[in-house]
C-alpha atoms as a PDB file:
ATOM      1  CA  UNK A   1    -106.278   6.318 -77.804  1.00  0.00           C
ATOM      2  CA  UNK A   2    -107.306  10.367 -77.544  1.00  0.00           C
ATOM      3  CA  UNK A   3    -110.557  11.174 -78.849  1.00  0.00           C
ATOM      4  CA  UNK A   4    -109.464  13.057 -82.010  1.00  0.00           C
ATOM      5  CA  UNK A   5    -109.221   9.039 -82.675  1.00  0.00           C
ATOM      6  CA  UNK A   6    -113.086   8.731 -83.376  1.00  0.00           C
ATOM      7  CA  UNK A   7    -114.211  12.303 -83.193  1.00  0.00           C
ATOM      8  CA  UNK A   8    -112.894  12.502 -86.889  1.00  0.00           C
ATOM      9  CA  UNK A   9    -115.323   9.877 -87.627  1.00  0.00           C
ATOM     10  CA  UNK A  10    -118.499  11.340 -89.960  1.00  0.00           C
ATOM     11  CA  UNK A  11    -121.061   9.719 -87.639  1.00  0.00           C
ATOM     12  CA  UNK A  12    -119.630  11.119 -84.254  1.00  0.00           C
ATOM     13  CA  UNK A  13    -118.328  14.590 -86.150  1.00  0.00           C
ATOM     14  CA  UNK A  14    -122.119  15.512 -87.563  1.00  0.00           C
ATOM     15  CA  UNK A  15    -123.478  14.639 -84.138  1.00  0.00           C
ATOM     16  CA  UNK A  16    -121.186  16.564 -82.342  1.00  0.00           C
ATOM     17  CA  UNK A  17    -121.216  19.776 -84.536  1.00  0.00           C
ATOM     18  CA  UNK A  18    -124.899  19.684 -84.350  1.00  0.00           C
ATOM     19  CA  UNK A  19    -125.426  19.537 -81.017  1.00  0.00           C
ATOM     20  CA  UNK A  20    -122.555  22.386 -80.720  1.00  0.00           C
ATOM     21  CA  UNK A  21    -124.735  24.782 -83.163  1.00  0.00           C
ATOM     22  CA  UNK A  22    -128.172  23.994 -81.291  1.00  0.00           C
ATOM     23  CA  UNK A  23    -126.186  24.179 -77.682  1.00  0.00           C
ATOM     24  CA  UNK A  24    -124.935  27.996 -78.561  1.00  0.00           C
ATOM     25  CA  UNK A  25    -128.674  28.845 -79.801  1.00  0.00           C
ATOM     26  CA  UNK A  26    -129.842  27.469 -76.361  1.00  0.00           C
ATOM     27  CA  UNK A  27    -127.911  29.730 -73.695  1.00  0.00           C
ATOM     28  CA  UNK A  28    -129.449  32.706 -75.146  1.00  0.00           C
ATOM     29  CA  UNK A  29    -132.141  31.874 -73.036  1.00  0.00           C
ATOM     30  CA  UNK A  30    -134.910  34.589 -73.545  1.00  0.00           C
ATOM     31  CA  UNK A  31    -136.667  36.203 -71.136  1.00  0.00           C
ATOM     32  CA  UNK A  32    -140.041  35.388 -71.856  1.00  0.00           C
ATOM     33  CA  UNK A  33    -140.219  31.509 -73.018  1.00  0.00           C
ATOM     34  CA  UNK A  34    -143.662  30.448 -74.995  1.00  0.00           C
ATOM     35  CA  UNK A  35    -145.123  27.822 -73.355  1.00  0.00           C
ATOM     36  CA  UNK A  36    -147.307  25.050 -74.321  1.00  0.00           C
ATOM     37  CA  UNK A  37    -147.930  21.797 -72.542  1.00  0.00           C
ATOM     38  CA  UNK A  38    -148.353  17.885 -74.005  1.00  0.00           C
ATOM     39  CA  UNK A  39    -149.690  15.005 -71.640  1.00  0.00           C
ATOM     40  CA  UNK A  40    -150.488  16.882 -68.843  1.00  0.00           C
ATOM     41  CA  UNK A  41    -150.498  20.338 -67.556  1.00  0.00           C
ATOM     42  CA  UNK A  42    -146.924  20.016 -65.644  1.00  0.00           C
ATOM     43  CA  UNK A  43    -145.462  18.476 -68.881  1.00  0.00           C
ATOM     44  CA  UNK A  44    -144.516  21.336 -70.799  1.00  0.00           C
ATOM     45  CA  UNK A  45    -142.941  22.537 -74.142  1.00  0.00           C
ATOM     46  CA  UNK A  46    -141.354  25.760 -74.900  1.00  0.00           C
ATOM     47  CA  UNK A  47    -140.705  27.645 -78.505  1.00  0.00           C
ATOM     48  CA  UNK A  48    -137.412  26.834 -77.798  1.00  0.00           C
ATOM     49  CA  UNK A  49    -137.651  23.051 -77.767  1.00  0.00           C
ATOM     50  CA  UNK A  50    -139.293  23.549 -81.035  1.00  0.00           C
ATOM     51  CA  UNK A  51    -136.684  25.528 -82.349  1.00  0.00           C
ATOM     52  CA  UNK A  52    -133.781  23.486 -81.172  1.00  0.00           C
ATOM     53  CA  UNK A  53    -135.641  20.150 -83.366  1.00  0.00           C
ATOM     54  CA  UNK A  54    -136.075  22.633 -86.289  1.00  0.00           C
ATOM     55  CA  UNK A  55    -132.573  23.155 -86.437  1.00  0.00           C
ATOM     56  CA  UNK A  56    -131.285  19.600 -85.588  1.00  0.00           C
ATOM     57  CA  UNK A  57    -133.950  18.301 -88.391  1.00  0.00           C
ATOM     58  CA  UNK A  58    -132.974  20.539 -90.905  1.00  0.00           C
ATOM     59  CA  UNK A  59    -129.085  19.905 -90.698  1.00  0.00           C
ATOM     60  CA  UNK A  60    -129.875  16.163 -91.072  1.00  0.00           C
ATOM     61  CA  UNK A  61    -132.157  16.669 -94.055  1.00  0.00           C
ATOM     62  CA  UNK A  62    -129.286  19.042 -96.203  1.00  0.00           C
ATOM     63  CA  UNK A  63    -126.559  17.325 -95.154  1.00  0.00           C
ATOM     64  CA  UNK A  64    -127.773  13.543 -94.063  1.00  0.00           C
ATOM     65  CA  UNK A  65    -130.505  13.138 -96.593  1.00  0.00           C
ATOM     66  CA  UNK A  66    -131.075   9.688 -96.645  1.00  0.00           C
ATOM     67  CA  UNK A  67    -130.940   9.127 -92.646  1.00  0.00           C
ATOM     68  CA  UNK A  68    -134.206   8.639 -90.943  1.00  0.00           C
ATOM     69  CA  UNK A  69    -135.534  11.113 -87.894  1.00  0.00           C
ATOM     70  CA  UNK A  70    -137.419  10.438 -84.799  1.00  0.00           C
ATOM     71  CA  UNK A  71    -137.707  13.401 -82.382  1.00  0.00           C
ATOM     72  CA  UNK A  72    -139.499  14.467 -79.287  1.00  0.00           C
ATOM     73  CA  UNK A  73    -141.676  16.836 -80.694  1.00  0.00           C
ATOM     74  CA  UNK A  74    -142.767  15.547 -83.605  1.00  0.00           C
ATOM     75  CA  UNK A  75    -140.538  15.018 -86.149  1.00  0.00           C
ATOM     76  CA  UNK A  76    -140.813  11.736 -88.250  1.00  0.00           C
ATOM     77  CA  UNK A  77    -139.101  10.764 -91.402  1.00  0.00           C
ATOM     78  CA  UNK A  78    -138.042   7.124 -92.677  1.00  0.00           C
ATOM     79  CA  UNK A  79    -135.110   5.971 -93.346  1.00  0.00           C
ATOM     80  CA  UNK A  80    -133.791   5.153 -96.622  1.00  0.00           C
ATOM     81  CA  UNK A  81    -130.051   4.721 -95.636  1.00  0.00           C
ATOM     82  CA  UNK A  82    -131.052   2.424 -92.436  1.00  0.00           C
ATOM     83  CA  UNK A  83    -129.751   4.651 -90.204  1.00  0.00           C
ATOM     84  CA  UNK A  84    -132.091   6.878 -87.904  1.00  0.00           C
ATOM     85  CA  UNK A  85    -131.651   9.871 -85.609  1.00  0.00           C
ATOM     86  CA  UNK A  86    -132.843   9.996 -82.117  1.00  0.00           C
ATOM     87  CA  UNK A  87    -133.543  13.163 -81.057  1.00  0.00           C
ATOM     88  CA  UNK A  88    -133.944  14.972 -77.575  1.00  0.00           C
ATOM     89  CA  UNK A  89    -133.649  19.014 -78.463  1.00  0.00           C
ATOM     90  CA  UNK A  90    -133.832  19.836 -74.684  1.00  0.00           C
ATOM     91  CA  UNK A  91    -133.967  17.086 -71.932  1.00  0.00           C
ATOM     92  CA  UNK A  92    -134.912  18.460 -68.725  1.00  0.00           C
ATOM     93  CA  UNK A  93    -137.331  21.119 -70.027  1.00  0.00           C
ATOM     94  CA  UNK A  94    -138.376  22.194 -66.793  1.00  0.00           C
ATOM     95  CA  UNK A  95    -135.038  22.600 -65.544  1.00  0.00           C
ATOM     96  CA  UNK A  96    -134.593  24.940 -68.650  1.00  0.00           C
ATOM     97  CA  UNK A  97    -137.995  26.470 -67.871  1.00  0.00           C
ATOM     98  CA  UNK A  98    -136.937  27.702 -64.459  1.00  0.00           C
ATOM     99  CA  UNK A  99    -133.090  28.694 -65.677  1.00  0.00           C
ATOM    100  CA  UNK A 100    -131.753  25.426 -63.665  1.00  0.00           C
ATOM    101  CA  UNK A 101    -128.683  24.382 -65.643  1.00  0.00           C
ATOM    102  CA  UNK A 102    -129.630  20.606 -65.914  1.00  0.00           C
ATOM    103  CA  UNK A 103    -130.854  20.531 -69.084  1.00  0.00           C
ATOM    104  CA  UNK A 104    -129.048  18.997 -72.460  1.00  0.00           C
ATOM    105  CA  UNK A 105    -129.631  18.124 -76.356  1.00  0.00           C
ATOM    106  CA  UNK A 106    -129.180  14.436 -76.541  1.00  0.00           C
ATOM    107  CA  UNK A 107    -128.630  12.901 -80.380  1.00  0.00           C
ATOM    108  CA  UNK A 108    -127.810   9.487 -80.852  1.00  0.00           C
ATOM    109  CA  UNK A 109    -127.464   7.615 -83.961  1.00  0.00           C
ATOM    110  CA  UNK A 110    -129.144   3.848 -84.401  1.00  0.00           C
ATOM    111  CA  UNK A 111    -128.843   1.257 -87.096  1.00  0.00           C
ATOM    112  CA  UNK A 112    -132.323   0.170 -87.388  1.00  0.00           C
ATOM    113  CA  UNK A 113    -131.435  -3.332 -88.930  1.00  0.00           C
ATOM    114  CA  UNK A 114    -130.351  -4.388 -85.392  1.00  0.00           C
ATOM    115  CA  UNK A 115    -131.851  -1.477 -83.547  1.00  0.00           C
ATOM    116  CA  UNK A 116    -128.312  -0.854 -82.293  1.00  0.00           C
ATOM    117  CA  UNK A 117    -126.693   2.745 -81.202  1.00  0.00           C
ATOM    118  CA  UNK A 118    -123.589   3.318 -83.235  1.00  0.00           C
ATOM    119  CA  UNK A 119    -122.816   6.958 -82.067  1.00  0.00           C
ATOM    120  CA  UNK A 120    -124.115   9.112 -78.731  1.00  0.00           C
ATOM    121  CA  UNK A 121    -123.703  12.179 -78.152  1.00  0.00           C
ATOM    122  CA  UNK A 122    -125.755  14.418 -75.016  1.00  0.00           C
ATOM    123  CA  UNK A 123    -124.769  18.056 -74.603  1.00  0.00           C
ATOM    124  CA  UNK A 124    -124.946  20.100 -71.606  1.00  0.00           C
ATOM    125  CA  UNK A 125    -124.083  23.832 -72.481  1.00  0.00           C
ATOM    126  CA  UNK A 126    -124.871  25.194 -68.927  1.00  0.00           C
ATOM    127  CA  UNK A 127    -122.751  22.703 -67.107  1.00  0.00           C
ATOM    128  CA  UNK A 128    -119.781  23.074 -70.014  1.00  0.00           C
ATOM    129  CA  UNK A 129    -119.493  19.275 -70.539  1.00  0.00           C
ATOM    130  CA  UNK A 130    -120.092  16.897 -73.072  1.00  0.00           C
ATOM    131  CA  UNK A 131    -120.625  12.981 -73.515  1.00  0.00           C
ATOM    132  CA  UNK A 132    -119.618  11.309 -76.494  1.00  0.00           C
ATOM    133  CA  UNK A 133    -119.587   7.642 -77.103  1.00  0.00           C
ATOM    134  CA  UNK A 134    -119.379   5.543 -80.536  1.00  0.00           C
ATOM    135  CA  UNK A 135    -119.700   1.638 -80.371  1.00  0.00           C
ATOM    136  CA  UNK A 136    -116.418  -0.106 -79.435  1.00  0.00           C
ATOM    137  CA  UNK A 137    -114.740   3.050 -79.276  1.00  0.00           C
ATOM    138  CA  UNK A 138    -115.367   3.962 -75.367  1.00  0.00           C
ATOM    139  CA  UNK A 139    -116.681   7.186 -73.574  1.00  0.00           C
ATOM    140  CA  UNK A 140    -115.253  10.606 -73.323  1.00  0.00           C
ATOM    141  CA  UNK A 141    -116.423  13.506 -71.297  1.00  0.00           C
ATOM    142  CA  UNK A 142    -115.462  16.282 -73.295  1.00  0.00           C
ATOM    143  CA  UNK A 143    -115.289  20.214 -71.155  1.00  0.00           C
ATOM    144  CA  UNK A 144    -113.047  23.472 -72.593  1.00  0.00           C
ATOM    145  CA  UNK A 145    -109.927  21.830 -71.289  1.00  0.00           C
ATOM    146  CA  UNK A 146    -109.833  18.374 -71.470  1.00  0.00           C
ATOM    147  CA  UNK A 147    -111.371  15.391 -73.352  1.00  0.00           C
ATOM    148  CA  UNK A 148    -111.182  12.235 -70.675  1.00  0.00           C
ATOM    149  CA  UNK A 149    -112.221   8.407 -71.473  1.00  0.00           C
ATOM    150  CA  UNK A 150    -114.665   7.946 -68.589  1.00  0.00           C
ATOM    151  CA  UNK A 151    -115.762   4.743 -66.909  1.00  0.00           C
ATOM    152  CA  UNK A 152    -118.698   3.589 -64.276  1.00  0.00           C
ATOM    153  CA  UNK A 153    -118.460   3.290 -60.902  1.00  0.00           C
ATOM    154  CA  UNK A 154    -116.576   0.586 -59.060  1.00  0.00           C
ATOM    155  CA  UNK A 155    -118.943   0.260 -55.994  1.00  0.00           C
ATOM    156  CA  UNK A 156    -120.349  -3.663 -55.297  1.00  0.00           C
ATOM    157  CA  UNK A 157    -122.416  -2.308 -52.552  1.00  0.00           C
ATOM    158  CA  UNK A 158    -126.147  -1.401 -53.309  1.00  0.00           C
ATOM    159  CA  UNK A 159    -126.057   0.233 -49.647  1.00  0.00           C
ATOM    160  CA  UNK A 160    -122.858   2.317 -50.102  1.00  0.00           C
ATOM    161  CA  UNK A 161    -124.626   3.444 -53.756  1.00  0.00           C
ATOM    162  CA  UNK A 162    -125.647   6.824 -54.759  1.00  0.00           C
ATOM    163  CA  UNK A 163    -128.627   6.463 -57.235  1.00  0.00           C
ATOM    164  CA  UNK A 164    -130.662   8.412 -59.745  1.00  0.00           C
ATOM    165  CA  UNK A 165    -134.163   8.758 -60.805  1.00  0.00           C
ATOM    166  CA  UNK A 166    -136.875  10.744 -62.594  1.00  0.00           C
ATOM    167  CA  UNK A 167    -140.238  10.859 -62.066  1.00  0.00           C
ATOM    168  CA  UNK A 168    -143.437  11.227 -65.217  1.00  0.00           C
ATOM    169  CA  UNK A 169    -145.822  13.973 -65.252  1.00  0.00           C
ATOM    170  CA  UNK A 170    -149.276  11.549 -64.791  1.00  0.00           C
ATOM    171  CA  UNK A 171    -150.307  11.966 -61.689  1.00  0.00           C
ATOM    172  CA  UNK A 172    -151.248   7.963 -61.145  1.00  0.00           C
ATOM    173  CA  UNK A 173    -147.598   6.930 -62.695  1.00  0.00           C
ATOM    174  CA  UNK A 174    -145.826  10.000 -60.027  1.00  0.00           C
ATOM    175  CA  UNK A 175    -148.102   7.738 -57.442  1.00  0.00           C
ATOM    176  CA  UNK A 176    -146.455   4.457 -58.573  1.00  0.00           C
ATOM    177  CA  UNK A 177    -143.039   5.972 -59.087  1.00  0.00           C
ATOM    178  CA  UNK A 178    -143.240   7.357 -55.327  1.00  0.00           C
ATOM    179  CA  UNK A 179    -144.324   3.493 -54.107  1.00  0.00           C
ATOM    180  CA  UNK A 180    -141.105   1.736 -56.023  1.00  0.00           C
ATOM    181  CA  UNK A 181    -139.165   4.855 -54.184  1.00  0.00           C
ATOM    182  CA  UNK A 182    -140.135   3.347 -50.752  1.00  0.00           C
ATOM    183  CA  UNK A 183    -138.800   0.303 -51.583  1.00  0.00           C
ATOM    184  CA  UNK A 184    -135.157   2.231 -53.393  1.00  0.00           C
ATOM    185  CA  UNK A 185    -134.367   4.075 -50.362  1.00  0.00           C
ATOM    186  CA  UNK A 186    -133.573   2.449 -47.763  1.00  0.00           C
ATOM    187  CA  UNK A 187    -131.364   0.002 -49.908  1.00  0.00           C
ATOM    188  CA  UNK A 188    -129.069   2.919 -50.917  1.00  0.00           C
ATOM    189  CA  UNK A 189    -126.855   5.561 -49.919  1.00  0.00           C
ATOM    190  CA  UNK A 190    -129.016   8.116 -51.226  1.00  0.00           C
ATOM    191  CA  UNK A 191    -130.865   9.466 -54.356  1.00  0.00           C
ATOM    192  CA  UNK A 192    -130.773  11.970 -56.779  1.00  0.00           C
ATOM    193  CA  UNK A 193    -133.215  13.620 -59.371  1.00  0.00           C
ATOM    194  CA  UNK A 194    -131.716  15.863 -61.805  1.00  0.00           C
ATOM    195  CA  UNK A 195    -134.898  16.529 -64.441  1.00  0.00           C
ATOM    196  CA  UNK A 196    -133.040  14.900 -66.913  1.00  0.00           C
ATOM    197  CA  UNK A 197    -132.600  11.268 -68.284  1.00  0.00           C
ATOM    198  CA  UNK A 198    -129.730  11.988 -70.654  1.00  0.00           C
ATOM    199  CA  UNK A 199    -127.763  13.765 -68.441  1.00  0.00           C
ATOM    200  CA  UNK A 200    -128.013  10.953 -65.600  1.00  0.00           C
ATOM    201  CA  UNK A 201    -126.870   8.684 -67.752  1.00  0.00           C
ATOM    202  CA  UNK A 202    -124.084  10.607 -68.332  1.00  0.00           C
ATOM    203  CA  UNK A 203    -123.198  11.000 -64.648  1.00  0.00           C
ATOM    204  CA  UNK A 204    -124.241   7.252 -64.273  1.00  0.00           C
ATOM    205  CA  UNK A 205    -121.353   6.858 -66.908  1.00  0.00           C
ATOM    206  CA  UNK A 206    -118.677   8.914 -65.518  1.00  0.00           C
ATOM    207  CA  UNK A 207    -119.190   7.452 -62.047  1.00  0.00           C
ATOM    208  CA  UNK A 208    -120.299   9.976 -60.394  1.00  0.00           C
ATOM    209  CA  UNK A 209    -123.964   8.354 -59.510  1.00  0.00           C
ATOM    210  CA  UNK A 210    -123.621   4.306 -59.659  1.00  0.00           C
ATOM    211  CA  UNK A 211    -126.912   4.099 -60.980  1.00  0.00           C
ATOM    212  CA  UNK A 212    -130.656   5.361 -62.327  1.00  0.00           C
ATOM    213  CA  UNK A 213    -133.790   3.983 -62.756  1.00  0.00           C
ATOM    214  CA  UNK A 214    -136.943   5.637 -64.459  1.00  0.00           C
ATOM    215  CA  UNK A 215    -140.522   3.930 -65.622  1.00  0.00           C
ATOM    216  CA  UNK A 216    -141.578   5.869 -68.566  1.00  0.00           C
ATOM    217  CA  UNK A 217    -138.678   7.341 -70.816  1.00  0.00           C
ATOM    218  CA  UNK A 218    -139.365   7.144 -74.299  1.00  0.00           C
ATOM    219  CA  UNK A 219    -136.502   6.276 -76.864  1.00  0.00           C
ATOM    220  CA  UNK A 220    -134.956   9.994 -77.446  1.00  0.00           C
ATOM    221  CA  UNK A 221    -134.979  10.401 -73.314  1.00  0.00           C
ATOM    222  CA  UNK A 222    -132.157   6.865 -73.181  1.00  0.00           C
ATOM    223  CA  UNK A 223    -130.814   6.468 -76.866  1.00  0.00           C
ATOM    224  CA  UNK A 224    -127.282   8.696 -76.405  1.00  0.00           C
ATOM    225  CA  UNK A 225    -127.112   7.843 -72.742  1.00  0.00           C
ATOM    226  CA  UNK A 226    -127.842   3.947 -73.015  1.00  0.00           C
ATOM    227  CA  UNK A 227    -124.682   3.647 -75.541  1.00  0.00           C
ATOM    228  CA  UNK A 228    -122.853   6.060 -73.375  1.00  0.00           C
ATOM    229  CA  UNK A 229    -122.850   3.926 -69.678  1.00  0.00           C
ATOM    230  CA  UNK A 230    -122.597   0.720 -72.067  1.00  0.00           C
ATOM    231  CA  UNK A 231    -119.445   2.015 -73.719  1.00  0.00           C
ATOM    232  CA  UNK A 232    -117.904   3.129 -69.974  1.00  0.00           C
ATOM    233  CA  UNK A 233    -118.439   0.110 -68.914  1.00  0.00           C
ATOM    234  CA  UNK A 234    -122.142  -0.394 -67.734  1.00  0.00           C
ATOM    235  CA  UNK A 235    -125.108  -2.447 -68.112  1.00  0.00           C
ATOM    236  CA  UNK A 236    -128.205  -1.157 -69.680  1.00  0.00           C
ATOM    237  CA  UNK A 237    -131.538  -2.977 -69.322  1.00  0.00           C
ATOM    238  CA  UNK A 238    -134.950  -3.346 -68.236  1.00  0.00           C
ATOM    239  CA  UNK A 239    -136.346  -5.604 -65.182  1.00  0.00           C
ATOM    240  CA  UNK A 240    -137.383  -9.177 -65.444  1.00  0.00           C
ATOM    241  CA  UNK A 241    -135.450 -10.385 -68.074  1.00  0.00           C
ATOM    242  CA  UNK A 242    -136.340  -7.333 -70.569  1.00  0.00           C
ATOM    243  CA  UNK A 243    -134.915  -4.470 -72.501  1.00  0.00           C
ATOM    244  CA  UNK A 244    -134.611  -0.787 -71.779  1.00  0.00           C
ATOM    245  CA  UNK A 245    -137.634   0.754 -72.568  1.00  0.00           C
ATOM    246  CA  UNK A 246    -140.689   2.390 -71.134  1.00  0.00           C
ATOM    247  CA  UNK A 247    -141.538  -0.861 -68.752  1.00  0.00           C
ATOM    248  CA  UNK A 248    -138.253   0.348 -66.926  1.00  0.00           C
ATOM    249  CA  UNK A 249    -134.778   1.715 -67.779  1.00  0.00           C
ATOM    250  CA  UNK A 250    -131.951   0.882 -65.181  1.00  0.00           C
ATOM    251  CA  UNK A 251    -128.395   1.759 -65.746  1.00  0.00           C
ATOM    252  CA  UNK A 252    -125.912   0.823 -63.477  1.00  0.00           C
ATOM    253  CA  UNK A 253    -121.987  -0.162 -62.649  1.00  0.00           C
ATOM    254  CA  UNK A 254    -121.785  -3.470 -63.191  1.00  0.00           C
ATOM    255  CA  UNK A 255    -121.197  -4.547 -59.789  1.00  0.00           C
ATOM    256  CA  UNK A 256    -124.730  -3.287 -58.508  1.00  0.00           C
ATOM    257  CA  UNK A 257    -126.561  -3.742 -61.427  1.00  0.00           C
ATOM    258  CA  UNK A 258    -127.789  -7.060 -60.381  1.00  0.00           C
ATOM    259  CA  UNK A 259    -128.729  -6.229 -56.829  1.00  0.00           C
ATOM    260  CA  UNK A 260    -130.650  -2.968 -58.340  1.00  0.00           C
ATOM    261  CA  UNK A 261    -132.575  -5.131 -61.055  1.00  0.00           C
ATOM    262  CA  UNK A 262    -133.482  -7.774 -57.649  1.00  0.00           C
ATOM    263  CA  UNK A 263    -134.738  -4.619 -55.917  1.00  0.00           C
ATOM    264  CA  UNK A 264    -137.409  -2.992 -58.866  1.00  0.00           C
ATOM    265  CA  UNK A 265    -137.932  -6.945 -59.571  1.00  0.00           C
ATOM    266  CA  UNK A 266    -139.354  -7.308 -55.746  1.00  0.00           C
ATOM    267  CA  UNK A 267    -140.719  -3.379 -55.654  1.00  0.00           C
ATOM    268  CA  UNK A 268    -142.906  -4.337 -59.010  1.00  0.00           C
ATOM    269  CA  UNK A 269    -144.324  -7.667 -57.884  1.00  0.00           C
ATOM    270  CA  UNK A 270    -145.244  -6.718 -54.530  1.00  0.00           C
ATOM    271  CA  UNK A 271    -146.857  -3.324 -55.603  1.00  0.00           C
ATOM    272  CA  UNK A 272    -148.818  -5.413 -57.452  1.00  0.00           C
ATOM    273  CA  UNK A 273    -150.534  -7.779 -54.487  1.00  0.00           C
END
């Protein structure tokens, strides 16, 4: 299979061309960026997150009418075709903020009858790479050159792993995120922290980190990525028993998954004494 297979495919096609347009918008980085901030006064917005949801909402609503939005910014409308977009205009806003190039638009599209991803699709314009994935149809990191199926990590060995994370912007959850970290480090290789959710799924995905773990993402932070690791191969889940979600989203190759989810499992309890 190549991936003009499924890229041909409405779903994937709208996804990808609209993340293309916004993408091209989003390396003219200006100079001066106006900036506002949400939670707290590290968590912080730019015009250009703003702009890069106007434009993603406004191809959906001329050309997907029907489909449903939910965005990072703001953006809300229902669904009256039972399909939804989940939108991340720029993951890893900092990262964008300071002209780091880890930053990405992630869009992912869910049926909301089973709350199930049917197409992901996360972006990076400064790194030149793209992730696309649609349900049953595999993963594909997609550069200038080449379009490769990708696939998770074959390590077995939490000790041998290399493993990302992100931290909130509350101080009292950056306190609790730094305890579980005691706990993470000394089981593993090593750790990473890119700023950016989407984009360490990705990398989770395409084996280049075996794993990530983050207490706080919302749904437009995971949505692409989460159906991106699944479809190369990895598991997707909370901790004890749960779902993804904001308890706890870990994403690993399958053969560490289990030790990982064991580690947070022990990390959460005891923190908890």
């Amino acid at each position: 299979m190549t991936f003009s297979d499924f890229s041909n495919n409405p779903d994937v096609s709208f996804a990808i061309e609209t993340a293309q347009l916004v993408g091209k918008v989003l390396l003219e980085r200006p100079d001066t960026l106006e900036i506002s901030t949400k939670s707290t006064k590290t968590d912080v917005v730019t015009h250009m997150d703003k702009l890069a949801e106007q434009m993603i909402v406004q191809r959906i609503e001329e050309l997907r009418p029907l489909d449903g939005i939910l965005a990072e910014e703001g953006a809300s409308k229902e669904s009256l075709s039972g399909l939804q977009w989940v939108i991340d205009p720029i993951d890893g806003t900092v990262n964008y903020l300071y002209d780091l190039p880890f930053w990405c638009i992630s869009i992912a599209l869910i049926q909301l009858e089973t709350s199930e991803p049917l197409v992901g699709v996360v972006l990076a314009p400064a790194l030149g790479e793209m992730y696309v994935a649609s349900i049953g149809f595999g993963s594909w990191r997609v550069t200038t050159h080449s379009a490769i199926r990708i696939n998770t990590s074959d390590t077995v060995e939490l000790s041998q792993s290399l493993m990302g994370t992100g931290f909130g912007y509350a101080v009292q959850q950056r306190k609790q995120q730094a305890a579980v970290l005691n706990y993470v480090l000394p089981s593993v290789r090593d750790i990473r922290r890119m700023g950016s959710c989407a984009i360490d799924l990705c990398e989770v995905a395409s084996g280049r980190l075996d794993g990530f773990y983050e207490k706080g993402v919302n749904h437009w932070d995971y949505a692409a990525g989460a159906l991106i690791v699944r479809e190369a191969g990895g598991i997707v889940s909370g901790i004890q028993g749960k779902p993804e979600g904001t308890d706890m989203l870990l994403a690993c190759a399958p053969g560490i998954h289990q030790q990982m989810n064991g580690l947070l499992e022990t990390a959460t309890r005891e923190l908890r004494q």
